[in-house]
N, C-alpha and C. Protein backbone atom coordinates (compact mmCIF):
# COMPACT_ATOMS: atom_id res chain seq x y z
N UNK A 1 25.99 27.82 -79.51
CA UNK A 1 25.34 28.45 -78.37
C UNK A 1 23.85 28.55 -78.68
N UNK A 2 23.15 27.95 -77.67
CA UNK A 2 21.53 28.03 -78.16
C UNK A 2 20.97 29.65 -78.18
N UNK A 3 19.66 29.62 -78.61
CA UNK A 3 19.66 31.13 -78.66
C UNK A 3 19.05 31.51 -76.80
N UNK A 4 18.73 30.59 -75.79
CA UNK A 4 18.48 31.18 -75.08
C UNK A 4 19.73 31.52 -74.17
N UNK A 5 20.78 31.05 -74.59
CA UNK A 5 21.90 31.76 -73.85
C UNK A 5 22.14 33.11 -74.58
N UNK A 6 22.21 33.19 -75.60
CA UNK A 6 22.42 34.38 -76.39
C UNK A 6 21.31 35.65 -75.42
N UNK A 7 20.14 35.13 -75.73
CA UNK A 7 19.22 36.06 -74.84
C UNK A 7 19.61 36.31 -73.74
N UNK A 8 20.42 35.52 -72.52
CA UNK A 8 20.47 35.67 -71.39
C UNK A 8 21.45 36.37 -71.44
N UNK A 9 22.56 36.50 -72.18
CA UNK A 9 23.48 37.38 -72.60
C UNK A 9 23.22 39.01 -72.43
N UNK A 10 22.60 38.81 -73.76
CA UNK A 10 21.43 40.51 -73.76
C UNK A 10 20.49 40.67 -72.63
N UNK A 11 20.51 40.17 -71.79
CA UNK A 11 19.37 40.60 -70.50
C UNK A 11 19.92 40.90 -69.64
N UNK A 12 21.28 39.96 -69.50
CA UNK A 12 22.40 40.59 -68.60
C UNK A 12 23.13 42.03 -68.52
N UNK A 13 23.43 42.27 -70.01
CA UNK A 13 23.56 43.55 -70.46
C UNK A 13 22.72 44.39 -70.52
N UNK A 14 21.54 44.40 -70.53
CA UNK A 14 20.83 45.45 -69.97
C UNK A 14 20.03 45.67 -68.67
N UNK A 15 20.43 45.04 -67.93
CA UNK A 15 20.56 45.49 -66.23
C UNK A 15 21.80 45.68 -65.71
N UNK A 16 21.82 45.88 -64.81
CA UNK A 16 22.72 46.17 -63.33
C UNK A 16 23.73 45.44 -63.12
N UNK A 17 23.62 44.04 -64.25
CA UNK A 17 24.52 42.91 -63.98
C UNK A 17 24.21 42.05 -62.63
N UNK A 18 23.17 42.45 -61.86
CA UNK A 18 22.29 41.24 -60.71
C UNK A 18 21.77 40.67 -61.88
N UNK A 19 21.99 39.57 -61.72
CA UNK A 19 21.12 38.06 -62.31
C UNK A 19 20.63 36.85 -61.14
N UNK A 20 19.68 36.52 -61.59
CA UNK A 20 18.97 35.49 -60.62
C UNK A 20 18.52 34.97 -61.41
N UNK A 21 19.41 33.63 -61.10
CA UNK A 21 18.90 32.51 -61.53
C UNK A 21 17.73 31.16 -61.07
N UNK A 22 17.01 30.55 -61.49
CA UNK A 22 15.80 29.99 -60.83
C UNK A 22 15.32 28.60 -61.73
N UNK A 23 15.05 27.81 -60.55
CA UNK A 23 14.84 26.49 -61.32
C UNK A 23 13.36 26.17 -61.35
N UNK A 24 13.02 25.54 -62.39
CA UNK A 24 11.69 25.92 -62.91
C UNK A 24 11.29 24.41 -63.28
N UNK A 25 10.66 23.99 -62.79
CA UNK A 25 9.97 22.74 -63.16
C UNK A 25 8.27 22.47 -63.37
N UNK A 26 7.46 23.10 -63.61
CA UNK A 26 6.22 22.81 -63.26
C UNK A 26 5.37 23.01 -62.05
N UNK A 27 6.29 22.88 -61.19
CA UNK A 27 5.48 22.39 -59.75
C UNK A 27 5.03 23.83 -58.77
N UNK A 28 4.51 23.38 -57.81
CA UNK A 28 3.56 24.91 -57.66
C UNK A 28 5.32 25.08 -56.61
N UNK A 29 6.07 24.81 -56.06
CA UNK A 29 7.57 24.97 -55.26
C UNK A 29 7.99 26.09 -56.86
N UNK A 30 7.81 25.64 -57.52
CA UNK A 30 8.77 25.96 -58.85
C UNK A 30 8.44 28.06 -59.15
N UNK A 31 6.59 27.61 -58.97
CA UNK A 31 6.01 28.71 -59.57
C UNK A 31 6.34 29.80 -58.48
N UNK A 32 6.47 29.38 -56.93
CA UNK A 32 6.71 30.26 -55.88
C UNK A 32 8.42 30.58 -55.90
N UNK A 33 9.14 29.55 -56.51
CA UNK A 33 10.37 30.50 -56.73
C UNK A 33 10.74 31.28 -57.91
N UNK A 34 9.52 31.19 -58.92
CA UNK A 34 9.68 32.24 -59.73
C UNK A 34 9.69 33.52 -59.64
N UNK A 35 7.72 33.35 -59.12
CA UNK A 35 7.50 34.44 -58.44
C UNK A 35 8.59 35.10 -57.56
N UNK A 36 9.34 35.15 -56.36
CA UNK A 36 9.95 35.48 -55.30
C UNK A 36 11.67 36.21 -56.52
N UNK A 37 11.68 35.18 -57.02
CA UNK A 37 12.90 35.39 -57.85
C UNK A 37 12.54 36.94 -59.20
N UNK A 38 11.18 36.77 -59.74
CA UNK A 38 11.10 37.87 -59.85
C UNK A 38 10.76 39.26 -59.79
N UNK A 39 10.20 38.68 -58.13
CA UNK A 39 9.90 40.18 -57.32
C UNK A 39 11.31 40.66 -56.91
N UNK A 40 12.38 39.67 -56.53
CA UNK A 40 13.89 40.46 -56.01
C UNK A 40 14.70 40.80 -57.28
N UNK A 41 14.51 40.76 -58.30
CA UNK A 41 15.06 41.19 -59.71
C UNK A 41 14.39 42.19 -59.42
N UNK A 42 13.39 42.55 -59.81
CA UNK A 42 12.73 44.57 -59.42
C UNK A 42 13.10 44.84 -59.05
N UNK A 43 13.33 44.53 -57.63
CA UNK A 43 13.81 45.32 -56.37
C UNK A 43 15.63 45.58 -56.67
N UNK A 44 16.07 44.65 -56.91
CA UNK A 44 16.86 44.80 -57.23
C UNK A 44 17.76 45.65 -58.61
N UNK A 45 16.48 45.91 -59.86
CA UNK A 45 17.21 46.28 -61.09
C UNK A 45 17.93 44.90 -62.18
N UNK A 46 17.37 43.86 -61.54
CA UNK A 46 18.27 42.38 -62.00
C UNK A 46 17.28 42.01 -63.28
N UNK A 47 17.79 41.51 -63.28
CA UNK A 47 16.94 40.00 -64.38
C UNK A 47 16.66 38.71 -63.65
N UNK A 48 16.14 38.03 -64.58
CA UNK A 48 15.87 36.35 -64.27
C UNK A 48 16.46 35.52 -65.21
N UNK A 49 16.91 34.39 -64.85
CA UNK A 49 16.82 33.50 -65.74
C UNK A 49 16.64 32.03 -65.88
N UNK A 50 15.24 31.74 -66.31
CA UNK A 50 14.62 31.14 -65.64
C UNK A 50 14.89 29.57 -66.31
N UNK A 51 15.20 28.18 -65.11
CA UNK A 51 16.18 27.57 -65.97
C UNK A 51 15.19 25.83 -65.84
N UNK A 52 15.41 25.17 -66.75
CA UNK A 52 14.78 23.69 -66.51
C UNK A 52 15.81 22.72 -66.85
N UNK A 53 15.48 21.84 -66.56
CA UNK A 53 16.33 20.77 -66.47
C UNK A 53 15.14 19.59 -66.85
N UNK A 54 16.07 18.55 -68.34
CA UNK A 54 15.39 17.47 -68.50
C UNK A 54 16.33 16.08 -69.11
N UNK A 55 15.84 15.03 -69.10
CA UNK A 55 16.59 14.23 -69.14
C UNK A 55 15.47 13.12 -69.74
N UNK A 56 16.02 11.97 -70.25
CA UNK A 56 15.78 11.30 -71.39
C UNK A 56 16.43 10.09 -70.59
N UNK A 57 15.67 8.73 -70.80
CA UNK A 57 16.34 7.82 -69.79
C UNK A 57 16.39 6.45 -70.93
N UNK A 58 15.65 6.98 -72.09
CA UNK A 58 15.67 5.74 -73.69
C UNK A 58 14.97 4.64 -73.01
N UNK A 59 14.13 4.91 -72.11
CA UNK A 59 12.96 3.63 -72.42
C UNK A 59 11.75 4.09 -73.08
N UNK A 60 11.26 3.18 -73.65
CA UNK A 60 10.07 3.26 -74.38
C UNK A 60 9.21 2.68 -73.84
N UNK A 61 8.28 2.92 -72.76
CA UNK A 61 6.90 1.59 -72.36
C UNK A 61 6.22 1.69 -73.06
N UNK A 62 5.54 2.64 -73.98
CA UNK A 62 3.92 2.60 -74.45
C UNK A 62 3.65 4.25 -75.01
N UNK A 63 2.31 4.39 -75.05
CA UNK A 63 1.66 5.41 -75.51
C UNK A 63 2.02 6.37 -74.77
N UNK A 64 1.80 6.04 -73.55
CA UNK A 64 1.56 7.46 -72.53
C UNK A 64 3.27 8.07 -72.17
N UNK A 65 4.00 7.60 -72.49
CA UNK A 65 5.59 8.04 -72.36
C UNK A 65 6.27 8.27 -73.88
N UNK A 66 6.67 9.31 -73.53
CA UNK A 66 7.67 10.06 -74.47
C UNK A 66 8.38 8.64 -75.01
N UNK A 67 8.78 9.34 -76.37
CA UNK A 67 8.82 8.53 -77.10
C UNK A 67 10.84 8.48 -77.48
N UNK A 68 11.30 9.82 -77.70
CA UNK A 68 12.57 10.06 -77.71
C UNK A 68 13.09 11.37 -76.99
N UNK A 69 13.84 11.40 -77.50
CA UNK A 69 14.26 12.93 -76.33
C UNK A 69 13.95 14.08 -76.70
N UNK A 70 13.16 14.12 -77.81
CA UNK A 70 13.23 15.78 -78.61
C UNK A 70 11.99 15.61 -77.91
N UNK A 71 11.03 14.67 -77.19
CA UNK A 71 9.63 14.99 -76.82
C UNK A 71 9.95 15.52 -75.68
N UNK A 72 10.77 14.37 -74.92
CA UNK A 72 11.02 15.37 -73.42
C UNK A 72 11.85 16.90 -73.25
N UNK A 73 12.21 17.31 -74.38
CA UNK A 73 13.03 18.69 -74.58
C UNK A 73 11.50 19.30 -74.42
N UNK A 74 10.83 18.93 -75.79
CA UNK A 74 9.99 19.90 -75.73
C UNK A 74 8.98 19.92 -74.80
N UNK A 75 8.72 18.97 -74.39
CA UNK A 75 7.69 19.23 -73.01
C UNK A 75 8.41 19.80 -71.99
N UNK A 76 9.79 20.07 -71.30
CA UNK A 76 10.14 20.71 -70.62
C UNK A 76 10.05 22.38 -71.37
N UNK A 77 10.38 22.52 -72.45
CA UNK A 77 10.03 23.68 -72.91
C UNK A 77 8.62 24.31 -73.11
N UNK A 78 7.66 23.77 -72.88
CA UNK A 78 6.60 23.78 -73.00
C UNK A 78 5.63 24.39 -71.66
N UNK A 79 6.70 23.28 -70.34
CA UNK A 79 6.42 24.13 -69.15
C UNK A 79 6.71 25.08 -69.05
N UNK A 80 8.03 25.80 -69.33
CA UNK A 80 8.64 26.80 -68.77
C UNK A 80 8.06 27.51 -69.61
N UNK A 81 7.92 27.47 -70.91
CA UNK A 81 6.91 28.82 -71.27
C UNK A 81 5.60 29.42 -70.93
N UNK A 82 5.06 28.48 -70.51
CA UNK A 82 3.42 27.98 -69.79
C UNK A 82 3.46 29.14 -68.35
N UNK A 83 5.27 28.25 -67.82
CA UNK A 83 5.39 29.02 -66.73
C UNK A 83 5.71 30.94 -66.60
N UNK A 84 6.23 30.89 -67.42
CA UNK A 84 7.07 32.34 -67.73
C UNK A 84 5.60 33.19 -68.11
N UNK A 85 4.69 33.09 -69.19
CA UNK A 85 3.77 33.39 -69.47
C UNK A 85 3.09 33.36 -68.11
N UNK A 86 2.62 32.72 -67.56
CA UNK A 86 1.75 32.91 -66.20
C UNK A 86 2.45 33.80 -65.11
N UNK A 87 3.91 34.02 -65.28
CA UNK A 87 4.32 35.25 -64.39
C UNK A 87 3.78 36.60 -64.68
N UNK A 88 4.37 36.74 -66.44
CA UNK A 88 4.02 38.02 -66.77
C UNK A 88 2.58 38.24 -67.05
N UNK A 89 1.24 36.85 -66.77
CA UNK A 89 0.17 37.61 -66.44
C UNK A 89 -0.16 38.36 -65.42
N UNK A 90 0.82 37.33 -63.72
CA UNK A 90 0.57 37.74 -63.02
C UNK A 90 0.92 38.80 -62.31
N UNK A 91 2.06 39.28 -62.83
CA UNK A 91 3.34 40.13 -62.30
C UNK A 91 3.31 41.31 -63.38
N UNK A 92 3.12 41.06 -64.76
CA UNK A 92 3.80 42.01 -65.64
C UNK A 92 5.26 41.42 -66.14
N UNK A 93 5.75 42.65 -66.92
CA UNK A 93 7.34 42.14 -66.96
C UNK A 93 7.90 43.38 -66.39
N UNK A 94 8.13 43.17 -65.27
CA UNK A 94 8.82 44.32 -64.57
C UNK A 94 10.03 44.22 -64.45
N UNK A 95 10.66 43.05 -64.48
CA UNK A 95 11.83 42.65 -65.08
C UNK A 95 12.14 41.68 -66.00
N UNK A 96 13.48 41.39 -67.01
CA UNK A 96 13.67 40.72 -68.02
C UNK A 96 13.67 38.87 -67.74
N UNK A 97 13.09 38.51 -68.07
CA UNK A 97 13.28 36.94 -68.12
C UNK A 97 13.54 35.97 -69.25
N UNK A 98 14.63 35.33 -69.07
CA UNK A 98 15.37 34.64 -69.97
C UNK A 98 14.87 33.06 -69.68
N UNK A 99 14.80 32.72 -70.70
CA UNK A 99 14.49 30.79 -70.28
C UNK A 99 15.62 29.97 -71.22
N UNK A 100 15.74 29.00 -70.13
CA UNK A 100 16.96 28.31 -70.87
C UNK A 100 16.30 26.77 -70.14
N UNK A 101 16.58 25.98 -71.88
CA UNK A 101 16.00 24.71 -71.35
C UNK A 101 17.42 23.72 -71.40
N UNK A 102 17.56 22.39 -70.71
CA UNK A 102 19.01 22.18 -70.76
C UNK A 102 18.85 20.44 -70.04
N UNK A 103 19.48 19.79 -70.57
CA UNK A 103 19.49 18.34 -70.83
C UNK A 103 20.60 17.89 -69.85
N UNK A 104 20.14 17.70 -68.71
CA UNK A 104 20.83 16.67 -67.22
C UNK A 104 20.48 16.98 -66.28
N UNK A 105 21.29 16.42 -65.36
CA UNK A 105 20.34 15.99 -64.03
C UNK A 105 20.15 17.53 -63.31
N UNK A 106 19.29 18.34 -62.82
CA UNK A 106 18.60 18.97 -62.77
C UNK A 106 19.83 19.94 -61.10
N UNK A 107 20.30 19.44 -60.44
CA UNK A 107 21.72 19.44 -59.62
C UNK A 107 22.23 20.15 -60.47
N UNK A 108 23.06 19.77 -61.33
CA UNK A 108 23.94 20.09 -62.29
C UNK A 108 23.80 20.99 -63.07
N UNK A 109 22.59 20.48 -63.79
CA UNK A 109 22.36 21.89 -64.66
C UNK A 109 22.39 23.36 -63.94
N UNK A 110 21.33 23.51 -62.53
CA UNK A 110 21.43 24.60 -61.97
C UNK A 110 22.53 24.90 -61.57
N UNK A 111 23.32 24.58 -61.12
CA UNK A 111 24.95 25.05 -60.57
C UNK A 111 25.25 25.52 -61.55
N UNK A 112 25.36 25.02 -62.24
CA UNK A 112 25.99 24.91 -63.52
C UNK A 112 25.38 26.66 -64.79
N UNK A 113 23.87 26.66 -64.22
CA UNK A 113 24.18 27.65 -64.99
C UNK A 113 24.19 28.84 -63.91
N UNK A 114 23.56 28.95 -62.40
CA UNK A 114 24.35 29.76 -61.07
C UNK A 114 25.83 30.33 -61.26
N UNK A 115 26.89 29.76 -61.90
CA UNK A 115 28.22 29.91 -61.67
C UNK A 115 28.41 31.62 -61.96
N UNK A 116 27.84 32.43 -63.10
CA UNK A 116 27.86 33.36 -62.85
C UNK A 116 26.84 34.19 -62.31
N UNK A 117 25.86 33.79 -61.91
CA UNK A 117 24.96 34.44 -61.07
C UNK A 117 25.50 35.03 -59.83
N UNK A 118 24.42 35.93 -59.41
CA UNK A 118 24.08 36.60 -57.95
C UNK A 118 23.87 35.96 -56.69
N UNK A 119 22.52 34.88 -57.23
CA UNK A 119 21.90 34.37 -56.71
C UNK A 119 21.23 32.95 -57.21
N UNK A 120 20.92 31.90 -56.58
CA UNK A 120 20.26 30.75 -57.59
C UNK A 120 19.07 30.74 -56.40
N UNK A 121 17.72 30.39 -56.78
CA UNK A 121 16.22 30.47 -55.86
C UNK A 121 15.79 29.48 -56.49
N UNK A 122 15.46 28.31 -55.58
CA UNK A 122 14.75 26.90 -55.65
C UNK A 122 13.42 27.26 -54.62
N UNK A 123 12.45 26.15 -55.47
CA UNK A 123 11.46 26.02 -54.45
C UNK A 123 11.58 24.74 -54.11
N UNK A 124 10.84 24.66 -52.77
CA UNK A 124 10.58 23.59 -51.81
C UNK A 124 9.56 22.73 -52.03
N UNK A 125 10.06 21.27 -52.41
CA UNK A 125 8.53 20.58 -52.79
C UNK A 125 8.01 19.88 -51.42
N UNK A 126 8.23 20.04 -50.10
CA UNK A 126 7.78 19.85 -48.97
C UNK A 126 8.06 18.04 -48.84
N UNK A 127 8.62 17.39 -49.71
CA UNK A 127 8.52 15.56 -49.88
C UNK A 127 8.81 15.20 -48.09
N UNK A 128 8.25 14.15 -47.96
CA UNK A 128 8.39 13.73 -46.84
C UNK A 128 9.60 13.01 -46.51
N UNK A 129 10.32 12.79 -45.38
CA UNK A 129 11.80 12.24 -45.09
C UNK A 129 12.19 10.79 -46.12
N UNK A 130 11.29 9.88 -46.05
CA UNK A 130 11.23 8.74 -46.61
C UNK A 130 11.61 8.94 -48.33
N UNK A 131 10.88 10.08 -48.75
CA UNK A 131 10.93 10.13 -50.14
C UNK A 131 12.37 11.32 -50.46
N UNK A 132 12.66 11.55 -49.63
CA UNK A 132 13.86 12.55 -49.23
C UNK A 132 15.19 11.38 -49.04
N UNK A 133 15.33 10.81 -48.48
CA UNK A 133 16.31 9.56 -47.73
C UNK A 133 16.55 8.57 -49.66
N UNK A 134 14.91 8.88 -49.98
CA UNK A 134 15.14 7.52 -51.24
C UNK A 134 16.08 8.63 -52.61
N UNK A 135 15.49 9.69 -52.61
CA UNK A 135 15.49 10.16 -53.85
C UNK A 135 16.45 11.77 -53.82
N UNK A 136 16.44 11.81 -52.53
CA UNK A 136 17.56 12.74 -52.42
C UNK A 136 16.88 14.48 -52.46
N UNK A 137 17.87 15.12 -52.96
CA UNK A 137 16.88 16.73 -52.45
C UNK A 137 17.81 17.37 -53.74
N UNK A 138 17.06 18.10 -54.70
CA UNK A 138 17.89 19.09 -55.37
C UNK A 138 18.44 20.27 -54.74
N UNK A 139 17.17 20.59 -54.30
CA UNK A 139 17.60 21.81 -53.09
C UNK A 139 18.80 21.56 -52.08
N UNK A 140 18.88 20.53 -51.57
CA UNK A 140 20.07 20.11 -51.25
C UNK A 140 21.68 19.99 -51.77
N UNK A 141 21.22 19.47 -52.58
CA UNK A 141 22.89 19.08 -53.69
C UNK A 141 23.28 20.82 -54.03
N UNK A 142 22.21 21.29 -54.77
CA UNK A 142 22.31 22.57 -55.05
C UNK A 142 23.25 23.94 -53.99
N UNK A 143 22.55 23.20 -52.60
CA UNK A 143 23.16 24.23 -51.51
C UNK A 143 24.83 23.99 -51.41
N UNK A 144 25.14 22.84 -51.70
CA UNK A 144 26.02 22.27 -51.36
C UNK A 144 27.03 22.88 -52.28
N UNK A 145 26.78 22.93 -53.99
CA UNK A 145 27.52 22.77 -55.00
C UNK A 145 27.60 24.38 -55.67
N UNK A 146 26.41 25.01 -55.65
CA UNK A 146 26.51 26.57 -55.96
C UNK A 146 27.85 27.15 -55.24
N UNK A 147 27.94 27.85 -56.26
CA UNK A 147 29.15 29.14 -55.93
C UNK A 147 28.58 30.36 -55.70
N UNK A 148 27.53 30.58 -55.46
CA UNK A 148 26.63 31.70 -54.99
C UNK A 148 25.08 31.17 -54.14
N UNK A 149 24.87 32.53 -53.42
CA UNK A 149 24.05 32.04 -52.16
C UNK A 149 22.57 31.30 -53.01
N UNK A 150 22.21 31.03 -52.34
CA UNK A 150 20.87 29.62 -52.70
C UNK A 150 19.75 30.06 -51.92
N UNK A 151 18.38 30.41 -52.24
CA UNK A 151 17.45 30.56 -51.34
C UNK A 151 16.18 29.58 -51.85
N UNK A 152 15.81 29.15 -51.18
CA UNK A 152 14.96 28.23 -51.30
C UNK A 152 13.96 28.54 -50.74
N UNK A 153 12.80 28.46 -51.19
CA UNK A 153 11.15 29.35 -50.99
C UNK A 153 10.72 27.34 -50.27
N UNK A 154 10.26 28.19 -49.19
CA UNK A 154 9.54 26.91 -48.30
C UNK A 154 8.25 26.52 -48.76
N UNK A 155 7.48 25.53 -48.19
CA UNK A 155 6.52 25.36 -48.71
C UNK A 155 5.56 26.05 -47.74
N UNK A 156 4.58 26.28 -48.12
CA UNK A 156 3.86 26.94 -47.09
C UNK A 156 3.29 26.18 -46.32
N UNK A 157 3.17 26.70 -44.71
CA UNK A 157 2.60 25.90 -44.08
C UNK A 157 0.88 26.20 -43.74
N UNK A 158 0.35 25.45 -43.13
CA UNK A 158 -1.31 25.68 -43.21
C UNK A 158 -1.45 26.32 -42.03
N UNK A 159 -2.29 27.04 -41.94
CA UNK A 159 -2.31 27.89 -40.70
C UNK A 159 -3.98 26.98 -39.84
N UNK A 160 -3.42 26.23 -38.92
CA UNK A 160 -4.68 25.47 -38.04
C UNK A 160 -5.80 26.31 -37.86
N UNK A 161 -6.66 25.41 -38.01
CA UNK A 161 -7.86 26.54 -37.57
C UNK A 161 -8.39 25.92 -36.30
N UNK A 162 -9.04 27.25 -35.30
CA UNK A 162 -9.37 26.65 -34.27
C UNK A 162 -10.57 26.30 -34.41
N UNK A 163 -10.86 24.99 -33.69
CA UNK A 163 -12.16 23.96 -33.47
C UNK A 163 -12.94 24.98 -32.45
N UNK A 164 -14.64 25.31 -32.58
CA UNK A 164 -15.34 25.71 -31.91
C UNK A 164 -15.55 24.74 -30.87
N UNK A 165 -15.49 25.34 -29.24
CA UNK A 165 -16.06 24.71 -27.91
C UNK A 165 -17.00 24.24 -28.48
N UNK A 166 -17.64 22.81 -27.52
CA UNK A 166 -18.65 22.37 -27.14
C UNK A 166 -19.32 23.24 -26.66
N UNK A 167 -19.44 23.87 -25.41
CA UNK A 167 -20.47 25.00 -24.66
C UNK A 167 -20.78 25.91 -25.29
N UNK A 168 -21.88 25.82 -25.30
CA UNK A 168 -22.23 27.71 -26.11
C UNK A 168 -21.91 28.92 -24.88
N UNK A 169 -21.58 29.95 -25.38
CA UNK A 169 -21.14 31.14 -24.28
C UNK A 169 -22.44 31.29 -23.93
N UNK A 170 -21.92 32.16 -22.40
CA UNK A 170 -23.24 32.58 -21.74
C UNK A 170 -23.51 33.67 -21.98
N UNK A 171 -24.65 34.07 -22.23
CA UNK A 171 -24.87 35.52 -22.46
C UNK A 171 -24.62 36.65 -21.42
N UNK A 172 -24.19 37.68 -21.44
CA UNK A 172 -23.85 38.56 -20.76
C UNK A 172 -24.92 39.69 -20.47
C-alpha cells in the first residue's frame, strides 16, 4: 500500500467520513476543481483527496520526452504537489488533503479511487466537439462509470462586452 493511501486512510478518519475525491492534472479545469472540491470539504467537515493519473506509453523520441516511467510518475507527482501547495496558499488548509499519484488511464483510475467516496469533482477543459468526437471526454466516461455523484466545474464562460455606439449622446 503506497503511503498516500495510508494518508488518505488517516484523513478519512479524522473527519466526518465525507470524502471528495478530485482529479488533478495540471490544467487550469483541474485547479478550479480543486478549488470547488475544497471549498465543499469545509462546508461540509470532509476531506479531499486529491488524485492524478499517469501513464507511460515506452516510446523514447529524444531529449524533450521522458525517458522511462519513473520520469512520468514523477512529473505527475510533481504537479500535484505544485498543485496542492498553490491551494493551501490560496485557501489555507481548512480542510485535509491527501494526494495520491496512480499509473492508468486517467477514467479508471478516478472511478476507481471514487468507489468509496461521497463525491468525485472533475474540471471541464472546454475542448471543442472535433477534439471531443477524436479523443473522447474523461468527464464523460467518469459520469458514466462512478458509483457516486460526479460534478464537473464548467469552464468559464467570457462575459461579452458591449461595443460603444457610433453616435455620441446628445447632451441634455
Amino acid at each position: 500500500m503506497c503511503d498516500e493511501v495510508k494518508d488518505m486512510e488517516g484523513v478519512r478518519q479524522m473527519t466526518s467520513n465525507y470524502l471528495i475525491v478530485v482529479g488533478v492534472d495540471g490544467s487550469d479545469g483541474g485547479r478550479r476543481a480543486l478549488d470547488w472540491a475544497a471549498r465543499e470539504a469545509a462546508t461540509r467537515g470532509g476531506a479531499v483527496q486529491a488524485v492524478i493519473a499517469w501513464r507511460w506509453d515506452g516510446i523514447e523520441s529524444g531529449p524533450m520526452t521522458a525517458g522511462n516511467p519513473t520520469d512520468e510518475e514523477e512529473r505527475a507527482r510533481a504537479i500535484l504537489d505544485r498543485e496542492i501547495q498553490a491551494l493551501t496558499a490560496r485557501r489555507g488548509s481548512s480542510s485535509p488533503v491527501a494526494a495520491e499519484v496512480v499509473e492508468g488511464r486517467a477514467a479508471d483510475v478516478l472511478t476507481r479511487a471514487a468507489r468509496t467516496a461521497d463525491l468525485l469533482v472533475l474540471g471541464s477543459h472546454g475542448h471543442s466537439r472535433v477534439r471531443h468526437t477524436v479523443l473522447g471526454s474523461v468527464s464523460e466516461e467518469c459520469v458514466r462509470k462512478a458509483s457516486c455523484p460526479v460534478v464537473v466545474i464548467p469552464v468559464p464562460v467570457p462575459v461579452p462586452v458591449p461595443r460603444a455606439t457610433a453616435e455620441p449622446a446628445l447632451p441634455v
